[in-house]
PDB file of N, CA and C in Angstrom:
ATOM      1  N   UNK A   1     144.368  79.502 106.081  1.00  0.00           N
ATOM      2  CA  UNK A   1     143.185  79.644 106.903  1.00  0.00           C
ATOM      3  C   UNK A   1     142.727  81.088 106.939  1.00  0.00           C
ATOM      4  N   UNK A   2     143.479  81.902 107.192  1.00  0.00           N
ATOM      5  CA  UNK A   2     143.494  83.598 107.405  1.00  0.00           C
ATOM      6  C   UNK A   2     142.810  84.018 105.914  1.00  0.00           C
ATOM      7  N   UNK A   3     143.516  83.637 104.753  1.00  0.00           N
ATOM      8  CA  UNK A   3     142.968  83.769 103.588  1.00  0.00           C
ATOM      9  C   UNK A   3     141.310  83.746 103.045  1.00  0.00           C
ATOM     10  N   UNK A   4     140.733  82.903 103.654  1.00  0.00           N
ATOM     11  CA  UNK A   4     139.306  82.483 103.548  1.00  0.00           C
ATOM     12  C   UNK A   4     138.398  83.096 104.095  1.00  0.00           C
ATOM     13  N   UNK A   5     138.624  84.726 104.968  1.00  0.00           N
ATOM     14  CA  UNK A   5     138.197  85.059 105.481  1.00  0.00           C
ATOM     15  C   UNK A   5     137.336  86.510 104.068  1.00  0.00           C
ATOM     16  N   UNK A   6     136.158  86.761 104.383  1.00  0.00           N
ATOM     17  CA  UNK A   6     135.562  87.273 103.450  1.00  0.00           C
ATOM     18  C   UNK A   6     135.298  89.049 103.758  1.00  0.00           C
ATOM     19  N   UNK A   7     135.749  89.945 103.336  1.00  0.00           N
ATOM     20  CA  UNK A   7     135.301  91.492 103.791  1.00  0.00           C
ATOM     21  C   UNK A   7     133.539  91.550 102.987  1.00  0.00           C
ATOM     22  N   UNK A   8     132.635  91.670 103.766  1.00  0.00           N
ATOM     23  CA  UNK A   8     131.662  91.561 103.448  1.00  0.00           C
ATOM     24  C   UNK A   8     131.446  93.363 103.070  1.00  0.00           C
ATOM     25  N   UNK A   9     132.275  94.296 103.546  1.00  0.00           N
ATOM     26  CA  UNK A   9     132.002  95.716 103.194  1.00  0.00           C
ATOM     27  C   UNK A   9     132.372  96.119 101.766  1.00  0.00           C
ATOM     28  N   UNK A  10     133.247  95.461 101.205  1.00  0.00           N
ATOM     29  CA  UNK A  10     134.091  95.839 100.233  1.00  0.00           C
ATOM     30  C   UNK A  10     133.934  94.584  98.880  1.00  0.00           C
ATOM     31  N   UNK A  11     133.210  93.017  99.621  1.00  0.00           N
ATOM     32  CA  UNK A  11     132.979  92.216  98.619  1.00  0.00           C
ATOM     33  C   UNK A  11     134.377  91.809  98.115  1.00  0.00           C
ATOM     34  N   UNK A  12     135.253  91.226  98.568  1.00  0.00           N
ATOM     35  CA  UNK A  12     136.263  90.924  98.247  1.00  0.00           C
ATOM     36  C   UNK A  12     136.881  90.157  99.220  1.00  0.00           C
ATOM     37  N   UNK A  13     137.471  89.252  98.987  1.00  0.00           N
ATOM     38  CA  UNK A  13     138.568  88.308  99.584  1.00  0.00           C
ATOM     39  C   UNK A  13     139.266  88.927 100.618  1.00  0.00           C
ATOM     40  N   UNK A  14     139.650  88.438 102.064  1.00  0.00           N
ATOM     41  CA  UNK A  14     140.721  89.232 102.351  1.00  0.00           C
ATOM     42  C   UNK A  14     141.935  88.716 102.173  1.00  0.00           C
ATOM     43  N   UNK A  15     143.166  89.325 101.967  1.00  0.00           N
ATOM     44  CA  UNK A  15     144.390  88.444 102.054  1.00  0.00           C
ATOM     45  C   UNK A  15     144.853  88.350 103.756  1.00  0.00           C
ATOM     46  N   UNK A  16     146.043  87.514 103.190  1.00  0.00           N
ATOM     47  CA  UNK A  16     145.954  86.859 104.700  1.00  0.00           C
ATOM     48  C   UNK A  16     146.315  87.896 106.013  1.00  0.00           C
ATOM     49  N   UNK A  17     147.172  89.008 105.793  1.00  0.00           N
ATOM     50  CA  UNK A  17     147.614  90.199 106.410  1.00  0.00           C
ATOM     51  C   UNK A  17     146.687  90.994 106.586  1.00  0.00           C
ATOM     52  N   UNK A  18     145.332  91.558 106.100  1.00  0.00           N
ATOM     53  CA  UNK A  18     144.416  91.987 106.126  1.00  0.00           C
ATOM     54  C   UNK A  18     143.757  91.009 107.283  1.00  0.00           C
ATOM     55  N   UNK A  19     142.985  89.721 106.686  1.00  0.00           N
ATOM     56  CA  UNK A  19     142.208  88.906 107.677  1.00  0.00           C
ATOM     57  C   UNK A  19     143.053  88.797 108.825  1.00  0.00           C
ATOM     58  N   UNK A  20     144.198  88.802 109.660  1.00  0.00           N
ATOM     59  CA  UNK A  20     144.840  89.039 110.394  1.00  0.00           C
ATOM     60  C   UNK A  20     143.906  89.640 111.719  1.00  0.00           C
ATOM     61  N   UNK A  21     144.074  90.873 111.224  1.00  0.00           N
ATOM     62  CA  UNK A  21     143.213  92.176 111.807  1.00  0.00           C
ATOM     63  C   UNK A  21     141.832  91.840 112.436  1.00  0.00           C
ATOM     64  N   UNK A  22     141.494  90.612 111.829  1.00  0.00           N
ATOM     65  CA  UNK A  22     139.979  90.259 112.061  1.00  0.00           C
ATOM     66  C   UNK A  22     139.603  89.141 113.063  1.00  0.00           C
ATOM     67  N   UNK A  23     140.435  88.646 113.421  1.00  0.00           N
ATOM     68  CA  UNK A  23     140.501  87.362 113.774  1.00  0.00           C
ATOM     69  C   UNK A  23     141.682  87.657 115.046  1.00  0.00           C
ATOM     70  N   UNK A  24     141.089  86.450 116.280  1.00  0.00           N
ATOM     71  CA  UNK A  24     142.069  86.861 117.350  1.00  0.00           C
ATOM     72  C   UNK A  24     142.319  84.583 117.712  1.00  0.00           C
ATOM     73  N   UNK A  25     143.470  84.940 118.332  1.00  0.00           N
ATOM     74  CA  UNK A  25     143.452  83.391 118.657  1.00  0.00           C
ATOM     75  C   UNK A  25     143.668  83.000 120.052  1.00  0.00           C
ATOM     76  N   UNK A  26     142.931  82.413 119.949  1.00  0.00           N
ATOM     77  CA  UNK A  26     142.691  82.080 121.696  1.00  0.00           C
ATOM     78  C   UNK A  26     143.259  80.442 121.643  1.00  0.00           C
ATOM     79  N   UNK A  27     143.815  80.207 122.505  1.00  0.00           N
ATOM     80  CA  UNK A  27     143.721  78.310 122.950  1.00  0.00           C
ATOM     81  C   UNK A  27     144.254  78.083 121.626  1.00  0.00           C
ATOM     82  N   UNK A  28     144.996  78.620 120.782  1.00  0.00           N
ATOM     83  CA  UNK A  28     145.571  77.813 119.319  1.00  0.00           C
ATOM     84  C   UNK A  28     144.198  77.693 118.283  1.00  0.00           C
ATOM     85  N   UNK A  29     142.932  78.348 118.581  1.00  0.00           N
ATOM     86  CA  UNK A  29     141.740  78.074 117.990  1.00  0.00           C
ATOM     87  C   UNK A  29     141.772  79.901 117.241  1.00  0.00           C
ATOM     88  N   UNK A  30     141.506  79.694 115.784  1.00  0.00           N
ATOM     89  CA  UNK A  30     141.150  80.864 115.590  1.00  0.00           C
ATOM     90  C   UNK A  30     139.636  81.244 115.403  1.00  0.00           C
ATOM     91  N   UNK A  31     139.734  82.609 116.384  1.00  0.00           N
ATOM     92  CA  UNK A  31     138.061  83.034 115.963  1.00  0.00           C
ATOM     93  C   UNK A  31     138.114  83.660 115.168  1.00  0.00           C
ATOM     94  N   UNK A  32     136.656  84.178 114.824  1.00  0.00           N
ATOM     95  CA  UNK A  32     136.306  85.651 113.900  1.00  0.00           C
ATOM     96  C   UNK A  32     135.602  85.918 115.051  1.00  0.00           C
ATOM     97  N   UNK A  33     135.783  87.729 114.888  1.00  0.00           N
ATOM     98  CA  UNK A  33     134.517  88.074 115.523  1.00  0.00           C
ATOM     99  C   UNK A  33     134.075  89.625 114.598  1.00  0.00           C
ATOM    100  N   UNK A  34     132.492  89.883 115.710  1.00  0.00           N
ATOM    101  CA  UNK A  34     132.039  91.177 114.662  1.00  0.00           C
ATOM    102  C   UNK A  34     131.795  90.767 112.976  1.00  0.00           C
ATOM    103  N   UNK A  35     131.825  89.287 112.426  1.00  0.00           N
ATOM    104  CA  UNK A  35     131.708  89.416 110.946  1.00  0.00           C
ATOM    105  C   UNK A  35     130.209  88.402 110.967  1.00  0.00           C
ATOM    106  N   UNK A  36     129.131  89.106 110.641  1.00  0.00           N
ATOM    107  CA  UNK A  36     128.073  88.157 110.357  1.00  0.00           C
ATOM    108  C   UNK A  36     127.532  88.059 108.838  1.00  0.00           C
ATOM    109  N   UNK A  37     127.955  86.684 108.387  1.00  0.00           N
ATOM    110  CA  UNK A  37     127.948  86.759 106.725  1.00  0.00           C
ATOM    111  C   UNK A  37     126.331  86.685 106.677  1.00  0.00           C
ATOM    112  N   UNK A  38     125.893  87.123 105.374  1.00  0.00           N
ATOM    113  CA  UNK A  38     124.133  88.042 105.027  1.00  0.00           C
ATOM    114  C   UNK A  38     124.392  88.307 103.414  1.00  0.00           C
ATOM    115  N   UNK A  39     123.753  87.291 102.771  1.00  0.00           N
ATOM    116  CA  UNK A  39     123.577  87.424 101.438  1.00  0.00           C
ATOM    117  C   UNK A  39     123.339  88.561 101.070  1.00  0.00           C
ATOM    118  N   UNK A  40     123.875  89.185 100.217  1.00  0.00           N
ATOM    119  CA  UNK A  40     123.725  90.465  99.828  1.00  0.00           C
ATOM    120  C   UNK A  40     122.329  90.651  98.863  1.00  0.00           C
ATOM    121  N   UNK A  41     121.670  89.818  98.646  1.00  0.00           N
ATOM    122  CA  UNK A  41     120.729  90.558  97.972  1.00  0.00           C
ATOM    123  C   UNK A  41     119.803  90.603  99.322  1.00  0.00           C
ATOM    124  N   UNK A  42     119.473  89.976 100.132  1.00  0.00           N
ATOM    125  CA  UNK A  42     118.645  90.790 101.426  1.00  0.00           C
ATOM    126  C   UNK A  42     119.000  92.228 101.628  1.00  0.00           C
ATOM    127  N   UNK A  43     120.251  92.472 101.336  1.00  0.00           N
ATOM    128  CA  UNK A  43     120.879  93.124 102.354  1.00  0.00           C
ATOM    129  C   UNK A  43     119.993  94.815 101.277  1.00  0.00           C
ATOM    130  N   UNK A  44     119.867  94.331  99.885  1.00  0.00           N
ATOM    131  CA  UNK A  44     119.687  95.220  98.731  1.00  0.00           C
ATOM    132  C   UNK A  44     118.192  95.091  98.754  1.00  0.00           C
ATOM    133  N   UNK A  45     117.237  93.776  98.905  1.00  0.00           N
ATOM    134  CA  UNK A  45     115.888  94.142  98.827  1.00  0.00           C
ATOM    135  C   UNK A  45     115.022  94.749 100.413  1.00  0.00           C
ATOM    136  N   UNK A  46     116.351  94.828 101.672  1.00  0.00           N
ATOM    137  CA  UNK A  46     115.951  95.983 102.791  1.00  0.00           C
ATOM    138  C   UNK A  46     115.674  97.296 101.996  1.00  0.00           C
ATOM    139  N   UNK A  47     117.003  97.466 101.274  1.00  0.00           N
ATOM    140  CA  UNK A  47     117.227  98.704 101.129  1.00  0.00           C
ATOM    141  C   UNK A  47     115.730  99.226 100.736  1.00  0.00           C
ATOM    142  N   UNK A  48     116.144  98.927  99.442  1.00  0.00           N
ATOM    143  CA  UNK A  48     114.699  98.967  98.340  1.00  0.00           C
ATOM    144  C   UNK A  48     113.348  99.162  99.139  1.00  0.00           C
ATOM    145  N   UNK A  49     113.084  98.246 100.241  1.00  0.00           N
ATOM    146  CA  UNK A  49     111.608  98.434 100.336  1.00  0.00           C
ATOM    147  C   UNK A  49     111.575  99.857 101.553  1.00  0.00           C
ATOM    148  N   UNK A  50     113.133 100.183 102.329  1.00  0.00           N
ATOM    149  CA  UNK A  50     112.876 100.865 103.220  1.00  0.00           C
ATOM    150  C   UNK A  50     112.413 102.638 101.956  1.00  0.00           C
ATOM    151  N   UNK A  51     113.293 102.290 100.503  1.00  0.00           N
ATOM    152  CA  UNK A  51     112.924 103.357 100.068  1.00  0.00           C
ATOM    153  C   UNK A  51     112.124 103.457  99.071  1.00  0.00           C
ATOM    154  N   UNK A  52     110.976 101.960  99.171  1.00  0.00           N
ATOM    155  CA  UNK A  52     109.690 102.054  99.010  1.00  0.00           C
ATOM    156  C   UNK A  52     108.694 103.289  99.868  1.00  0.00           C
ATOM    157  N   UNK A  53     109.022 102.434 100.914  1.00  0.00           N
ATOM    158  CA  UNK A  53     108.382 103.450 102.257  1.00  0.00           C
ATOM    159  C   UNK A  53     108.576 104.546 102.241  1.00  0.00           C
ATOM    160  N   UNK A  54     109.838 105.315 102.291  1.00  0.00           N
ATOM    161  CA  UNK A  54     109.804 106.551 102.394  1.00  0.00           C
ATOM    162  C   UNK A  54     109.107 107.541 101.397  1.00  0.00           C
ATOM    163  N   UNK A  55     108.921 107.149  99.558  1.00  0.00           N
ATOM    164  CA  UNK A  55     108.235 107.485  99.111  1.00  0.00           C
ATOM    165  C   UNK A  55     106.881 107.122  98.834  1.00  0.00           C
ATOM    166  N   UNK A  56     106.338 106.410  99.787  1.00  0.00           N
ATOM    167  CA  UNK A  56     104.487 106.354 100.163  1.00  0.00           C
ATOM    168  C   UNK A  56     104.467 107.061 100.881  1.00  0.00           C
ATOM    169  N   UNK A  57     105.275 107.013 102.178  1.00  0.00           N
ATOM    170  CA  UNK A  57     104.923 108.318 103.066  1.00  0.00           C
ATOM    171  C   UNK A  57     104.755 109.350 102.222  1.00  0.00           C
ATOM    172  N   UNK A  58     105.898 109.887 101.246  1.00  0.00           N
ATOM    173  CA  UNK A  58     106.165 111.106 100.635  1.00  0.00           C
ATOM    174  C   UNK A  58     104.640 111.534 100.049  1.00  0.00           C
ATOM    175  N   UNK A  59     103.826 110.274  99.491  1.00  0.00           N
ATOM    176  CA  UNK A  59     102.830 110.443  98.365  1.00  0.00           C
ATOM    177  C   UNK A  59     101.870 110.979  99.522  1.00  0.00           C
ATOM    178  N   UNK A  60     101.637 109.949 100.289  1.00  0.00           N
ATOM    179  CA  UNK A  60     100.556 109.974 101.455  1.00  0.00           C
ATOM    180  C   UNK A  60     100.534 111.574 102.101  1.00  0.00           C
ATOM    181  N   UNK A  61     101.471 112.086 102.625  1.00  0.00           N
ATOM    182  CA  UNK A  61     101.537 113.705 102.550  1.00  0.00           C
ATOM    183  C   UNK A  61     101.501 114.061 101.681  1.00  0.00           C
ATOM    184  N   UNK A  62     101.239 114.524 100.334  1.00  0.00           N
ATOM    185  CA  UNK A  62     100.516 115.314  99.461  1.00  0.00           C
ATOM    186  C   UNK A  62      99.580 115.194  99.540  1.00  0.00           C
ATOM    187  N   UNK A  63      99.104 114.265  99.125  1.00  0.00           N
ATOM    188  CA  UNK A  63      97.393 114.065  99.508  1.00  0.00           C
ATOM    189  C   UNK A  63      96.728 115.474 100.175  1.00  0.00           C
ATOM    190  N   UNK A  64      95.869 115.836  99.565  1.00  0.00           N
ATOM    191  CA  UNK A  64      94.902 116.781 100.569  1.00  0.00           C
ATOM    192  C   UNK A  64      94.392 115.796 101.967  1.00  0.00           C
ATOM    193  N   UNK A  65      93.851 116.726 103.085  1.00  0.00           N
ATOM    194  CA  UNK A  65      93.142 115.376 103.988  1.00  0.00           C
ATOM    195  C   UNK A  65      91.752 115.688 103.586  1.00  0.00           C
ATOM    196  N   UNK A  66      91.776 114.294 104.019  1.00  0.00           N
ATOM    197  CA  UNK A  66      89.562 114.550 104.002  1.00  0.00           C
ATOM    198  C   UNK A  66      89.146 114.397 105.267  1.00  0.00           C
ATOM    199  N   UNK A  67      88.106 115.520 105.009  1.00  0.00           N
ATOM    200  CA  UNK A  67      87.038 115.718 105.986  1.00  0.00           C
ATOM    201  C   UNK A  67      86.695 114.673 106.209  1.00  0.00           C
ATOM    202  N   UNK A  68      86.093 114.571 107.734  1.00  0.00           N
ATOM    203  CA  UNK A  68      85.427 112.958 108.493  1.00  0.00           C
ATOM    204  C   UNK A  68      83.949 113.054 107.456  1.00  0.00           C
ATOM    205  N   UNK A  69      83.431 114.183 107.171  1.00  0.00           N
ATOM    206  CA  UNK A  69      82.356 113.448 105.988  1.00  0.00           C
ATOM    207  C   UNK A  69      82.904 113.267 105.325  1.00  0.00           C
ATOM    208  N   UNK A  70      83.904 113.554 104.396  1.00  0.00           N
ATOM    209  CA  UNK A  70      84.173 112.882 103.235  1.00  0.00           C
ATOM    210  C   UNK A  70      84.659 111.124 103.394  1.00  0.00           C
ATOM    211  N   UNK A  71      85.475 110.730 104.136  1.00  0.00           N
ATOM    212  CA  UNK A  71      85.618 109.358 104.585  1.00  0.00           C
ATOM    213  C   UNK A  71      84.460 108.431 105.039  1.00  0.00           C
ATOM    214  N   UNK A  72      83.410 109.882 105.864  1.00  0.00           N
ATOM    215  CA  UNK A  72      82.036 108.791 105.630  1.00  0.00           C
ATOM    216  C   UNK A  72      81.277 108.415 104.760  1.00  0.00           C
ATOM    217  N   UNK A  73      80.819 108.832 103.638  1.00  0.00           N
ATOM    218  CA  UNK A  73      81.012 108.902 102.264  1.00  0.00           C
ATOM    219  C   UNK A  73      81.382 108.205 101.605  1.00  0.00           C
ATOM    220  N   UNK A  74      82.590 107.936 101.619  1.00  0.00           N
ATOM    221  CA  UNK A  74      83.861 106.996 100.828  1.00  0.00           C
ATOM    222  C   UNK A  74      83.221 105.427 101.828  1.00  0.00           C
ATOM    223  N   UNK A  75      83.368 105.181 103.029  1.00  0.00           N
ATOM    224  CA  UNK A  75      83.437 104.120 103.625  1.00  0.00           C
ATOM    225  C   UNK A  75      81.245 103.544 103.339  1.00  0.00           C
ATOM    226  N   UNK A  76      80.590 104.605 103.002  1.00  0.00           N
ATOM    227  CA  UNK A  76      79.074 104.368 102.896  1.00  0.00           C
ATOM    228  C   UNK A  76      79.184 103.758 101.265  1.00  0.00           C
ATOM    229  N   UNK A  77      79.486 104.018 100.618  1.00  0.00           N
ATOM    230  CA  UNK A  77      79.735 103.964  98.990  1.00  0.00           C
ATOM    231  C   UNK A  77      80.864 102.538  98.954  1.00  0.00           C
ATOM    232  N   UNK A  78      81.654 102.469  99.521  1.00  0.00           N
ATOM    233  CA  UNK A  78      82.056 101.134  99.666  1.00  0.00           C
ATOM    234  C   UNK A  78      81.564  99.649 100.411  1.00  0.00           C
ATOM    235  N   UNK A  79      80.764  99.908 101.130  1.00  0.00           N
ATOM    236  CA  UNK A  79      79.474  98.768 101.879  1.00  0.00           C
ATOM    237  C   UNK A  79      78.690  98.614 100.604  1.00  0.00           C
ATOM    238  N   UNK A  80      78.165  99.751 100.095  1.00  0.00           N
ATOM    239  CA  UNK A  80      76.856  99.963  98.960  1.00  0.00           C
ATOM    240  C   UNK A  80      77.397  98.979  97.809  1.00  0.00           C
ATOM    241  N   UNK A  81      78.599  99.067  97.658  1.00  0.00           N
ATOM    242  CA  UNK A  81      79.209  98.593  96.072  1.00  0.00           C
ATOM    243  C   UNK A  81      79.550  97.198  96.743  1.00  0.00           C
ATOM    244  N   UNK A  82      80.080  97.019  97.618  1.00  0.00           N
ATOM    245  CA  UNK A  82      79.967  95.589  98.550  1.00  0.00           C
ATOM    246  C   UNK A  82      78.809  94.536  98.271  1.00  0.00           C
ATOM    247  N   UNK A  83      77.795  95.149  98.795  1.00  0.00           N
ATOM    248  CA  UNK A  83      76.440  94.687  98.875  1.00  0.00           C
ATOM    249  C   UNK A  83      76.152  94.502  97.039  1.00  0.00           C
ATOM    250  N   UNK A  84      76.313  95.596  96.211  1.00  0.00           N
ATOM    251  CA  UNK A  84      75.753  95.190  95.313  1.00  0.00           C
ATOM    252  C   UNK A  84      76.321  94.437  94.087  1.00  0.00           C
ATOM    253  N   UNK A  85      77.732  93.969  94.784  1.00  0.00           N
ATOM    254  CA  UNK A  85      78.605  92.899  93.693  1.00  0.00           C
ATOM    255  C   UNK A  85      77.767  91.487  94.482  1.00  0.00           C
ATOM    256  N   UNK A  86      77.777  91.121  95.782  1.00  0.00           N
ATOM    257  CA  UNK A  86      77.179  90.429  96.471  1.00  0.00           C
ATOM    258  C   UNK A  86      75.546  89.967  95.654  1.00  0.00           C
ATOM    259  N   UNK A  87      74.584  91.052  95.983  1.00  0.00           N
ATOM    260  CA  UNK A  87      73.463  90.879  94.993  1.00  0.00           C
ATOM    261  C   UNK A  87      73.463  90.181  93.410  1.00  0.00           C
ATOM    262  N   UNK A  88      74.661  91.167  93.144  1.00  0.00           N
ATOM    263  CA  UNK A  88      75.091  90.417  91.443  1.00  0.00           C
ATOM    264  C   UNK A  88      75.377  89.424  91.002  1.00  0.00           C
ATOM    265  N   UNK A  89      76.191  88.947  92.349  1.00  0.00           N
ATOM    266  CA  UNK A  89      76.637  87.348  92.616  1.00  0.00           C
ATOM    267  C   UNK A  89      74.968  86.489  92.502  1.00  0.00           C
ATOM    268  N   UNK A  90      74.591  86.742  93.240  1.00  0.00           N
ATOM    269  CA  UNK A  90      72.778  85.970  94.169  1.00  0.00           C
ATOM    270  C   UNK A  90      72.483  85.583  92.530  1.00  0.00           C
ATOM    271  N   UNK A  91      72.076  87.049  91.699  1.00  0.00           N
ATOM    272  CA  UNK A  91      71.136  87.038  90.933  1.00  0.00           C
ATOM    273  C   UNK A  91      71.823  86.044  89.682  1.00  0.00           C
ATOM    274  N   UNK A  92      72.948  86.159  89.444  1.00  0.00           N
ATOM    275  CA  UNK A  92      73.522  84.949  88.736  1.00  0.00           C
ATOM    276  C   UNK A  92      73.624  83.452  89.055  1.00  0.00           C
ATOM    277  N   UNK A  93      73.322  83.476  89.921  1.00  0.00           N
ATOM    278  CA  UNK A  93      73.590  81.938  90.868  1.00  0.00           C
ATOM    279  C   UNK A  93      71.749  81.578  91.128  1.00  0.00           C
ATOM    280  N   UNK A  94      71.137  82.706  90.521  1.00  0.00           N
ATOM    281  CA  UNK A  94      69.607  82.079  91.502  1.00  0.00           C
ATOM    282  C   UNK A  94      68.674  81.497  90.843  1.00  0.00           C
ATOM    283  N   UNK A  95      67.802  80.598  90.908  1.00  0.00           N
ATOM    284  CA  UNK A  95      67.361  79.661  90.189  1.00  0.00           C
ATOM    285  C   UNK A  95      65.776  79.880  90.430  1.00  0.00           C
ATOM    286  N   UNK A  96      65.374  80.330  91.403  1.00  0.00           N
ATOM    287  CA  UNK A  96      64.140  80.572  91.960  1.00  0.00           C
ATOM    288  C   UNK A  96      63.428  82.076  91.249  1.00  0.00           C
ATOM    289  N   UNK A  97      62.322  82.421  90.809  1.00  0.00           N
ATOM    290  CA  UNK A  97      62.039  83.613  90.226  1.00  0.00           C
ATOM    291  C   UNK A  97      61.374  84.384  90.950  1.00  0.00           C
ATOM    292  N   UNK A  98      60.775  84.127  92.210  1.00  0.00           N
ATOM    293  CA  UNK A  98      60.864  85.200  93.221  1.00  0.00           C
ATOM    294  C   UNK A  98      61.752  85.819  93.776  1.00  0.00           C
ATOM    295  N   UNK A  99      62.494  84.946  94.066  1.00  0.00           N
ATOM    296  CA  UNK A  99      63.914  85.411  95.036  1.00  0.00           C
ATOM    297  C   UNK A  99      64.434  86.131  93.953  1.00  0.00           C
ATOM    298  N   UNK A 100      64.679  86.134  92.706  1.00  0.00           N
ATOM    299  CA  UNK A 100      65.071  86.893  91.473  1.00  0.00           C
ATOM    300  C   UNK A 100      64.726  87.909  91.544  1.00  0.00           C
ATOM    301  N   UNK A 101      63.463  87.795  91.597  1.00  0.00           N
ATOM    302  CA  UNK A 101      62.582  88.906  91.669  1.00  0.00           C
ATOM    303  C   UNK A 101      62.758  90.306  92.883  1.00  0.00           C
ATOM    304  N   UNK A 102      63.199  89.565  94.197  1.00  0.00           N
ATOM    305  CA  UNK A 102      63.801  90.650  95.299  1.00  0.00           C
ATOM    306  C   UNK A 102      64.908  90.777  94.951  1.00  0.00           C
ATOM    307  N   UNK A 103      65.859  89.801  94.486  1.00  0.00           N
ATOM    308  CA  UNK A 103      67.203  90.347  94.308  1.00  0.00           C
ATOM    309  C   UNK A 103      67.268  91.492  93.484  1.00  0.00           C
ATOM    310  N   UNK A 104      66.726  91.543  92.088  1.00  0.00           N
ATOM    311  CA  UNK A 104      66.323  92.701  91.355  1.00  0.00           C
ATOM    312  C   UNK A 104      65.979  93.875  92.209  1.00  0.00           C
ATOM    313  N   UNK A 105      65.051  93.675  92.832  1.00  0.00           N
ATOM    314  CA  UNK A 105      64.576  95.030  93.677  1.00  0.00           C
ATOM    315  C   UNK A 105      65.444  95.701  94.661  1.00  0.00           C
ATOM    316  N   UNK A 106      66.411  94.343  95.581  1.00  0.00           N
ATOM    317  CA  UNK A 106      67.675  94.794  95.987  1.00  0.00           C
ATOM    318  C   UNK A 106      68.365  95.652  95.283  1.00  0.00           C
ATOM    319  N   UNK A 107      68.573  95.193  94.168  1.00  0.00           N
ATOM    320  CA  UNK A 107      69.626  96.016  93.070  1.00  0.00           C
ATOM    321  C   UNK A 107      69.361  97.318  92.708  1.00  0.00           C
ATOM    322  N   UNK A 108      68.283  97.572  92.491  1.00  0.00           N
ATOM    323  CA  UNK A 108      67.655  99.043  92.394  1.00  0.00           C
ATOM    324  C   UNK A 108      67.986 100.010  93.410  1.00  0.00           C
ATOM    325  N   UNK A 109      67.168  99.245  94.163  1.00  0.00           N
ATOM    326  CA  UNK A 109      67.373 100.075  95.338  1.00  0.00           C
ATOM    327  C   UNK A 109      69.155 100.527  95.867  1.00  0.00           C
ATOM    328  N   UNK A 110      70.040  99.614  95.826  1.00  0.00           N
ATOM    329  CA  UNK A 110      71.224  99.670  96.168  1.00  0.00           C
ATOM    330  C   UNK A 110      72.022 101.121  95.023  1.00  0.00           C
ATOM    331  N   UNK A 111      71.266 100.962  93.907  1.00  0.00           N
ATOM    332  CA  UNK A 111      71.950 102.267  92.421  1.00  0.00           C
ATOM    333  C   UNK A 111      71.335 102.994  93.186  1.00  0.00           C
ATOM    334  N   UNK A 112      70.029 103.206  93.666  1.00  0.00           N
ATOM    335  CA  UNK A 112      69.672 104.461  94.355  1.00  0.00           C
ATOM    336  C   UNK A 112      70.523 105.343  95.495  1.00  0.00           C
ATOM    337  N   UNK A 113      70.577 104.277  95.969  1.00  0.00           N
ATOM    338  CA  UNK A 113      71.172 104.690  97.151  1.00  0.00           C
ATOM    339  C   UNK A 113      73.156 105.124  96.769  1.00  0.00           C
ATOM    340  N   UNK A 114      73.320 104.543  95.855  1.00  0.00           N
ATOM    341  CA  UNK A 114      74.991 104.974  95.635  1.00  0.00           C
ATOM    342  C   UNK A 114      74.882 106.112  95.051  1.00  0.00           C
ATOM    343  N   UNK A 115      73.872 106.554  94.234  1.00  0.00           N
ATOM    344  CA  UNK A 115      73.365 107.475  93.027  1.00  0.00           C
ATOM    345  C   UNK A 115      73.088 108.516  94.938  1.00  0.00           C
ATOM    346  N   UNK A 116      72.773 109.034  95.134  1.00  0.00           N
ATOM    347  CA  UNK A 116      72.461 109.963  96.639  1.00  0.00           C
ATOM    348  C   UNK A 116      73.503 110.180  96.915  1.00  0.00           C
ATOM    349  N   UNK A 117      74.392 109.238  97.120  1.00  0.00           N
ATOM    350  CA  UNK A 117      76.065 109.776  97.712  1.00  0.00           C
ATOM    351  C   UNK A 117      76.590 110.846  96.608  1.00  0.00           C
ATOM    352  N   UNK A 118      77.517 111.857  97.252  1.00  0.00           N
ATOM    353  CA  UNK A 118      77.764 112.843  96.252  1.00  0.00           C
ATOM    354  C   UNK A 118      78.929 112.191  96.208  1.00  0.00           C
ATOM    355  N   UNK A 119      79.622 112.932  94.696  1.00  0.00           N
ATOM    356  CA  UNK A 119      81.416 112.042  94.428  1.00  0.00           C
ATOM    357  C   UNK A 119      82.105 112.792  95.047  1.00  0.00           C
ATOM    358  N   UNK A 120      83.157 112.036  95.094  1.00  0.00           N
ATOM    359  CA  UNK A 120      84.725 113.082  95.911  1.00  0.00           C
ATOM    360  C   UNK A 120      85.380 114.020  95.389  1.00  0.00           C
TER     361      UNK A 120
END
């Protein structure tokens, strides 16, 4: 019985003099205590993602910061390119040649307006 007991630190069997140590008996019943078995590859894809994280943080501090215009900028130029995959969508899907016809003019107007934003 003592034998079957597993060292989850070391990955190995314990023998029975070892598992001893681990185990207390109460009422003729043996417990374990303190041993909570945890597949070891969880235990390896924690690891991994905690030292995912630490090197995004790492990246994320290099980064220069940007100025609140520059993020306004970035976040105006991303609505604009929004809107004009949206339009691109319309004008492929549209069957009507007026409405074609504004969607086109949408579209112009939308390069204009991304074309005004300065780059980063």
């Amino acid at each position: 019985m003592y034998s079957a007991l597993y060292n989850l630190s070391s990955a190995k069997l314990l023998s029975p003099e070892e598992s001893k140590s681990h185990c207390s008996a109460i009422d003729g019943r043996l417990r374990v205590y303190n041993r909570v078995a945890m597949a070891r590859g969880w235990e390896s894809k924690e690891v991994e993602s905690q030292i995912e994280a630490r090197e995004a943080e790492k990246d994320r501090q290099k980064q220069p910061m940007r100025t609140a215009e520059q993020m306004s900028h970035e976040r105006k130029r991303d609505g604009l390119l929004l809107s004009r995959s949206r339009v691109l969508t319309d004008i492929a899907n549209c069957e009507n040649a007026s409405y074609r016809t504004l969607l086109q003019r949408s579209l112009s107007f939308l390069d204009e307006q991304i074309a005004l934003i300065p780059p980063e």
